[in-house]
C-alpha atoms as a PDB file:
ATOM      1  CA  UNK A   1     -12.605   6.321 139.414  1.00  0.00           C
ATOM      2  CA  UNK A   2     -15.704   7.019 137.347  1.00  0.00           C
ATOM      3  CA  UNK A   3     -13.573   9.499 134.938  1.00  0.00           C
ATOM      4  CA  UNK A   4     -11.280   7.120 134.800  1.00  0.00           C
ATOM      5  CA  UNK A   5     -13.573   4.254 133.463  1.00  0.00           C
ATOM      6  CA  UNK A   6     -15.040   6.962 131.123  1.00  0.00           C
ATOM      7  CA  UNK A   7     -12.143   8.104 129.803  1.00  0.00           C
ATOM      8  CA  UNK A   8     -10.776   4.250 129.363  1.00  0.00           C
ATOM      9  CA  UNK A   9     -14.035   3.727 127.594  1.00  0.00           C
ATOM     10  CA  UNK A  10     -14.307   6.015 124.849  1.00  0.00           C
ATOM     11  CA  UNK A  11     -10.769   5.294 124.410  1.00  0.00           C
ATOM     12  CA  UNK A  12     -11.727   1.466 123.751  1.00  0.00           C
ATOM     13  CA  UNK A  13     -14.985   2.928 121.047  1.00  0.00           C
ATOM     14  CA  UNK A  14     -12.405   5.144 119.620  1.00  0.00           C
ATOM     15  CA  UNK A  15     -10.239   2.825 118.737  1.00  0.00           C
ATOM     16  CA  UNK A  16     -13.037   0.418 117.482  1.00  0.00           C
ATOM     17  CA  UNK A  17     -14.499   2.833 115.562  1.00  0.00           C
ATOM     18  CA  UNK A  18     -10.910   3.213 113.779  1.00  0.00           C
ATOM     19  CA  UNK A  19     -10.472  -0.191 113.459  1.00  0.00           C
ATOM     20  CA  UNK A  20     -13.642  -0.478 111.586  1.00  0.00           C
ATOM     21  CA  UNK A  21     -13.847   2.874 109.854  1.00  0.00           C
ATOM     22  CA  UNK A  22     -10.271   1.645 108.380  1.00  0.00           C
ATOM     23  CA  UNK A  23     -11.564  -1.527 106.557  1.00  0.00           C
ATOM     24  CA  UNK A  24     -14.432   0.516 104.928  1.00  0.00           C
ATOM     25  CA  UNK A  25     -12.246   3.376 103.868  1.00  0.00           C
ATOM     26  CA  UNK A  26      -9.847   0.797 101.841  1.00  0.00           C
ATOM     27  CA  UNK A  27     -12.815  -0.306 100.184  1.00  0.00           C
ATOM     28  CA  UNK A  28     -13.967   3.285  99.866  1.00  0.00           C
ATOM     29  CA  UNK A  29     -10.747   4.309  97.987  1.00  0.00           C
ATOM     30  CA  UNK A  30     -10.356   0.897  96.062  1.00  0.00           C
ATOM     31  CA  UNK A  31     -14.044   2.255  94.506  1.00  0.00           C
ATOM     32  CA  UNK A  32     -13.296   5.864  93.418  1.00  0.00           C
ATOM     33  CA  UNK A  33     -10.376   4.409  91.876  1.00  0.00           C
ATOM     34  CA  UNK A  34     -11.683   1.732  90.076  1.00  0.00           C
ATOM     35  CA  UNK A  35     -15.296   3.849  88.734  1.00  0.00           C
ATOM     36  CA  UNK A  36     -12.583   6.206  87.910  1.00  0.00           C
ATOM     37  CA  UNK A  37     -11.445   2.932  85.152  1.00  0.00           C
ATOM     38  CA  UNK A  38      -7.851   1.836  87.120  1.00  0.00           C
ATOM     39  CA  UNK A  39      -7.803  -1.608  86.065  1.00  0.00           C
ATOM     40  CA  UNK A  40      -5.489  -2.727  89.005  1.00  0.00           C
ATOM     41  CA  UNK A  41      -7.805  -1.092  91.987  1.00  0.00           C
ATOM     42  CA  UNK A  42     -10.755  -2.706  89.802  1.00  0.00           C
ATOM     43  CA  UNK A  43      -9.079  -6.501  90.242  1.00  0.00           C
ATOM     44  CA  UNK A  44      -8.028  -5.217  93.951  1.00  0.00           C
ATOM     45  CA  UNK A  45     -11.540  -4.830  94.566  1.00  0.00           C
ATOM     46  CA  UNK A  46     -12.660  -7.777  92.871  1.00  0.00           C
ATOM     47  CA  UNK A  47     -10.139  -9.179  95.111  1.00  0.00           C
ATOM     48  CA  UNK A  48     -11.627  -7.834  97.900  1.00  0.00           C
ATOM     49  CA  UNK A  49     -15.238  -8.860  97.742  1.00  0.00           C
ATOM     50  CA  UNK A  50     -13.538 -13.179  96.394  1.00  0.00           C
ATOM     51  CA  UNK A  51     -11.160 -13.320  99.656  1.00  0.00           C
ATOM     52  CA  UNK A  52     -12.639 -10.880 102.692  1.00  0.00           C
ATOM     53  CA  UNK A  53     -10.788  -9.039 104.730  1.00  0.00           C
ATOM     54  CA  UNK A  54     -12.318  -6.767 108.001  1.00  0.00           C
ATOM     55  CA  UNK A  55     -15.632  -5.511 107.502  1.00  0.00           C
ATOM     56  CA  UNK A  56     -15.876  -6.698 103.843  1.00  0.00           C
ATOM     57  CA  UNK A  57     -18.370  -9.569 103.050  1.00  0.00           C
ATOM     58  CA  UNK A  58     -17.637 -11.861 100.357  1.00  0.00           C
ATOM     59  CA  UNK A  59     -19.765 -11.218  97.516  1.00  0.00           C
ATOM     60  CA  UNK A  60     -19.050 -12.789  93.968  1.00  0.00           C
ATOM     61  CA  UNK A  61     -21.660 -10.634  92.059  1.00  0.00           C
ATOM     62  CA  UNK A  62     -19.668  -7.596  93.140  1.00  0.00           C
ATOM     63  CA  UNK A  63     -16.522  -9.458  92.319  1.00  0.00           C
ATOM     64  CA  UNK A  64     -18.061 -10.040  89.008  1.00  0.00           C
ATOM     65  CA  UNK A  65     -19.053  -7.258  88.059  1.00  0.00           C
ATOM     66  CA  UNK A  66     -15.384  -5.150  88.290  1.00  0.00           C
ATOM     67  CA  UNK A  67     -13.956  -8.089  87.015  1.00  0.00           C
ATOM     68  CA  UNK A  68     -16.264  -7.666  83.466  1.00  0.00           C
ATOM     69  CA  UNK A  69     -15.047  -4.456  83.315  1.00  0.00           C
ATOM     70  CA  UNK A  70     -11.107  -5.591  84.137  1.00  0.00           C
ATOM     71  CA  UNK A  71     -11.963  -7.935  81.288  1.00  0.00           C
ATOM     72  CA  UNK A  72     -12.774  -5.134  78.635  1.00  0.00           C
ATOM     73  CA  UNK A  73      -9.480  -3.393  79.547  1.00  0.00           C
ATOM     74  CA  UNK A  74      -7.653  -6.989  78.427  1.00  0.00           C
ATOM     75  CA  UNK A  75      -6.897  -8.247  81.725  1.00  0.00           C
ATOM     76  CA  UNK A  76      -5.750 -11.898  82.039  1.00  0.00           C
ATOM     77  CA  UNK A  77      -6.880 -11.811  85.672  1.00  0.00           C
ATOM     78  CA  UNK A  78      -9.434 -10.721  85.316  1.00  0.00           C
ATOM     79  CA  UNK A  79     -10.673 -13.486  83.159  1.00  0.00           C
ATOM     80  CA  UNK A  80      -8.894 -16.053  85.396  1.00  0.00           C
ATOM     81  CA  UNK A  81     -10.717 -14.867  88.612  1.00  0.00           C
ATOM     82  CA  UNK A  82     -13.762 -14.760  87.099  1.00  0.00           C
ATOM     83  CA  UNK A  83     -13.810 -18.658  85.965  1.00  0.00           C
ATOM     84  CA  UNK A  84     -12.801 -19.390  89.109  1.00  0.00           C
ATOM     85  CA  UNK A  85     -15.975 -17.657  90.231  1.00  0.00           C
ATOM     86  CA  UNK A  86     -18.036 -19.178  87.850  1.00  0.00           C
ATOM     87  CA  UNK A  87     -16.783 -22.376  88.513  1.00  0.00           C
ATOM     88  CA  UNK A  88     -17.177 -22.032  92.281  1.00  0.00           C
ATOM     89  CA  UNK A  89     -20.784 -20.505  92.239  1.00  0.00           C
ATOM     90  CA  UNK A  90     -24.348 -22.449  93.584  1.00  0.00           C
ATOM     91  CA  UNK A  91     -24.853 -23.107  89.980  1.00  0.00           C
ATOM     92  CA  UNK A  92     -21.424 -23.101  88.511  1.00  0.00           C
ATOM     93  CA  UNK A  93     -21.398 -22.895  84.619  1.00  0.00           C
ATOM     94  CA  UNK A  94     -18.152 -24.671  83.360  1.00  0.00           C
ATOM     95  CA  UNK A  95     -18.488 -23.810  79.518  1.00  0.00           C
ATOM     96  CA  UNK A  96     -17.937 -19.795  80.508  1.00  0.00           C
ATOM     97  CA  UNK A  97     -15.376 -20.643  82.778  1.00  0.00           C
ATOM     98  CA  UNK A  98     -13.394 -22.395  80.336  1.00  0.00           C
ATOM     99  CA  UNK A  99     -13.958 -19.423  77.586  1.00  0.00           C
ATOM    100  CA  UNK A 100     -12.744 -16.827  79.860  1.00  0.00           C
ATOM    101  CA  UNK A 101     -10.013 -19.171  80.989  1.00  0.00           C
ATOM    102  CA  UNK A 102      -8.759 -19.405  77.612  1.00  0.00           C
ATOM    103  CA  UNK A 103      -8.857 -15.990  77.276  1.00  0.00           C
ATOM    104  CA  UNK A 104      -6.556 -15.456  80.449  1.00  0.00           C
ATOM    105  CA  UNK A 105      -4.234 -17.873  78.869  1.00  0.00           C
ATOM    106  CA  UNK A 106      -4.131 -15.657  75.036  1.00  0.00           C
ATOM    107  CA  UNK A 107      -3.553 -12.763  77.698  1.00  0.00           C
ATOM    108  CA  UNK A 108      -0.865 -14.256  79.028  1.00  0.00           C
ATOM    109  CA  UNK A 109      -1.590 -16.191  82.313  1.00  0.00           C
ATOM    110  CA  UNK A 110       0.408 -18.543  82.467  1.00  0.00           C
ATOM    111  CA  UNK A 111      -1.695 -22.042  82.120  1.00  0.00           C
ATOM    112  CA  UNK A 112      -0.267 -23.244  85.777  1.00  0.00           C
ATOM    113  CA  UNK A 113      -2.662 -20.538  87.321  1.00  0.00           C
ATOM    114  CA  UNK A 114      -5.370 -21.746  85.057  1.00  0.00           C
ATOM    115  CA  UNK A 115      -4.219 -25.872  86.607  1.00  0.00           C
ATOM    116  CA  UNK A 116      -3.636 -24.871  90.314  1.00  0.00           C
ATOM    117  CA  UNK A 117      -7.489 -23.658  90.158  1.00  0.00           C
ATOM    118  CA  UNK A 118      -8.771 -26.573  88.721  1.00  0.00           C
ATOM    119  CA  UNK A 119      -6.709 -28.809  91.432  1.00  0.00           C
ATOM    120  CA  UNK A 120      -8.476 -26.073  94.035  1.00  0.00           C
ATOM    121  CA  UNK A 121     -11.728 -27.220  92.599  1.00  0.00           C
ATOM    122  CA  UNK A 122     -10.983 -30.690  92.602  1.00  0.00           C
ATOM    123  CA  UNK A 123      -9.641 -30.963  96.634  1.00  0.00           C
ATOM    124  CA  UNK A 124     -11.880 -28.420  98.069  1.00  0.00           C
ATOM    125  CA  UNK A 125     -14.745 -27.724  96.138  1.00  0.00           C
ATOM    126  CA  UNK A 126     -16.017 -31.030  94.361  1.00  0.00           C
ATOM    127  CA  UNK A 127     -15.512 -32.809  97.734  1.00  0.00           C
ATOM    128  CA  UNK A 128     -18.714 -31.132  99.086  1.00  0.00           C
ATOM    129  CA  UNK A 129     -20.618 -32.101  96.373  1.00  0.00           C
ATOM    130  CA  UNK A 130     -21.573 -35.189  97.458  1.00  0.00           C
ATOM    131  CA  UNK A 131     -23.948 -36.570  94.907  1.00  0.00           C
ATOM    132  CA  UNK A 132     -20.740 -35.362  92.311  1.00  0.00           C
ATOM    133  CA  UNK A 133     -23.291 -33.687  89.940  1.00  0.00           C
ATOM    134  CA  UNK A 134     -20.665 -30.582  89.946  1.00  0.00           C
ATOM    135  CA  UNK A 135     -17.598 -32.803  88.799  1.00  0.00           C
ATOM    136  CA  UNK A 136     -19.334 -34.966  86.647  1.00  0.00           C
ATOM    137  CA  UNK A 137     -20.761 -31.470  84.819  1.00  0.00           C
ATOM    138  CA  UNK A 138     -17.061 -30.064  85.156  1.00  0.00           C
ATOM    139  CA  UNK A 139     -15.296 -33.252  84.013  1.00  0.00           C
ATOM    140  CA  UNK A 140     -18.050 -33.127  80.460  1.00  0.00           C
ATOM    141  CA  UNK A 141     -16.814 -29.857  80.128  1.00  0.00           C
ATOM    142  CA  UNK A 142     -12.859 -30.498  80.562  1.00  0.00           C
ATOM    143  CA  UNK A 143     -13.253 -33.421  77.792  1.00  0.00           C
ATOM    144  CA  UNK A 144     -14.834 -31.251  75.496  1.00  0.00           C
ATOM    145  CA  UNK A 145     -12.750 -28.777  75.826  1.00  0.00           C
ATOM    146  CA  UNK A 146      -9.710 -31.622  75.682  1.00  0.00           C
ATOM    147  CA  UNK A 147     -11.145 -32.602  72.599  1.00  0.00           C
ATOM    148  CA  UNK A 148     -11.085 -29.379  70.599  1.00  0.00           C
ATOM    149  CA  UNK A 149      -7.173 -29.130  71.166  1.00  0.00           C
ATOM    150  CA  UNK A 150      -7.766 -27.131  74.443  1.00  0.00           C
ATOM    151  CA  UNK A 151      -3.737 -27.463  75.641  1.00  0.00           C
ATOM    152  CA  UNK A 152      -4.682 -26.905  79.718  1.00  0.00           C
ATOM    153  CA  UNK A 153      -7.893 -29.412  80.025  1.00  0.00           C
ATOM    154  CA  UNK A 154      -6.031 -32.116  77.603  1.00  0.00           C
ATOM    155  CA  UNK A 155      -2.838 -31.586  80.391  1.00  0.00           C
ATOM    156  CA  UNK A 156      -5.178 -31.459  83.620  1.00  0.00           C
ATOM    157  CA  UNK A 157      -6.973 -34.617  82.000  1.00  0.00           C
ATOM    158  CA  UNK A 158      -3.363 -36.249  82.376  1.00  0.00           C
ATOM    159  CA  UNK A 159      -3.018 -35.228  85.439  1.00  0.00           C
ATOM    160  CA  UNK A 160      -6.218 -36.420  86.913  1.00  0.00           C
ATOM    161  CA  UNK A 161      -6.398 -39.676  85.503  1.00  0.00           C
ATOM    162  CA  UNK A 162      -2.578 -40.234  86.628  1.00  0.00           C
ATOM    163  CA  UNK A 163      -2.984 -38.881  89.753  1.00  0.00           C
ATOM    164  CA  UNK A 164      -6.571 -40.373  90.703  1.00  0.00           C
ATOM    165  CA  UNK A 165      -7.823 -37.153  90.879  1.00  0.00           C
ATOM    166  CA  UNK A 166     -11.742 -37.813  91.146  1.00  0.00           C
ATOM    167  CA  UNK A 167     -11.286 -40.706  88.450  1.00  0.00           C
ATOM    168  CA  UNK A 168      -9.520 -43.793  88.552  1.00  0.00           C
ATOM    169  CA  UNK A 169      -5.789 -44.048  87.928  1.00  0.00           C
ATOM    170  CA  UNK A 170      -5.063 -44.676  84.223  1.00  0.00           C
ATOM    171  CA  UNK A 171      -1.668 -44.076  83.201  1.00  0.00           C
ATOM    172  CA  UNK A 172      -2.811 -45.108  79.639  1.00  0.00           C
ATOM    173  CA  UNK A 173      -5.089 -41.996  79.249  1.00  0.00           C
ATOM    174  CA  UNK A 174      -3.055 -40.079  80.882  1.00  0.00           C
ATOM    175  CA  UNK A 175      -0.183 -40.389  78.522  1.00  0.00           C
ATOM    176  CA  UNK A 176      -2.518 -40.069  76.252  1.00  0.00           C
ATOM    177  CA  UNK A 177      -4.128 -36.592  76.947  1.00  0.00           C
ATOM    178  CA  UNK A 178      -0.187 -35.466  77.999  1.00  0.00           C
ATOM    179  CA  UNK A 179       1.037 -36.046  74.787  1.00  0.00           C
ATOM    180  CA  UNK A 180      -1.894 -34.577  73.544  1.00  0.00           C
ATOM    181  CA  UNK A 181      -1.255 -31.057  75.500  1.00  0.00           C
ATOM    182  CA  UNK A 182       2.583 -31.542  74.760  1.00  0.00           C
ATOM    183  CA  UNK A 183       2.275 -31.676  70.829  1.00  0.00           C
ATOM    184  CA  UNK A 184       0.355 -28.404  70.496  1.00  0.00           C
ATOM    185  CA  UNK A 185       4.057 -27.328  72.359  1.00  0.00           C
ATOM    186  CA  UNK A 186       1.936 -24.065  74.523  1.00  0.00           C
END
């Protein structure tokens, strides 16, 4: 009975020890690859360290710093994922988000990844803020951006003030700021 228990045992640690070994190992090999300059295992690992998976903590300043060097190689994604992260940090800073988010968009992103991030922001992240210091910052920022001829705020402008979307509903501005977005025809 005792060599049974044993045996059932180490069995049970191997198999943890697998289990765990396995989640470090992806991360392992996502590294070489990426210090080796593959610009798709460097946005994997970004990836990695922004949505956790196993044994893998979420860390942004990781995240950040494969995605800066994803950026140099002209990644869209890069520059996407990275506003996201600055605009979901303790002290988010909106201006560089929007820069690098207009970057992702002259690389190609298409600007409904840029929109389906800020609606993210807008039910799930501002709703924690409860003194709305982070939207208020973030909705300065959108109308600045909205009023240099920035296509994606002027259309997510539209869309929050028809939708309600931490403002009050105002279909005037909102046609407003979608014709706006649809003149410059991106």
């Amino acid at each position: 009975m005792y060599i049974v228990i044993t045996i059932i045992f180490i069995i049970i640690v191997f198999f943890i020890l697998v289990k765990l070994r396995g989640g470090n190992s992806r991360v392992n090999y996502l590294k070489s690859k990426a210090k080796e300059g593959d610009l798709y295992q460097q946005i994997a690992l970004a990836k990695y360290y922004i949505y956790p998976e196993k044994n893998v903590e979420k860390n942004y300043q990781e995240a950040q710093f494969w995605l800066e060097k994803a950026i140099l190689q002209e990644s869209g994604e890069a520059a996407q994922l990275l506003g996201e992260i600055y605009c979901k940090s303790e002290n988010p800073d909106y201006e560089k988000a929007m820069q690098l988010f207009q970057k992702a968009i002259e690389d190609n992103v298409p600007q409904s990844h840029i929109i389906s991030c800020f609606t993210g922001l807008i039910n799930h992240h501002f709703p924690q803020d409860t003194n709305k210091n982070k939207f208020n910052k973030f909705l300065q920022v959108l109308e600045i951006k909205a009023k240099e001829n920035v296509c994606f705020a002027q259309f997510f402008l539209g869309e929050m003030y028809n939708k309600g979307m931490g403002v009050p509903i105002n279909l005037e501005k909102a046609v407003d700021f979608y014709e706006k977005a649809a003149s410059q025809n991106d």
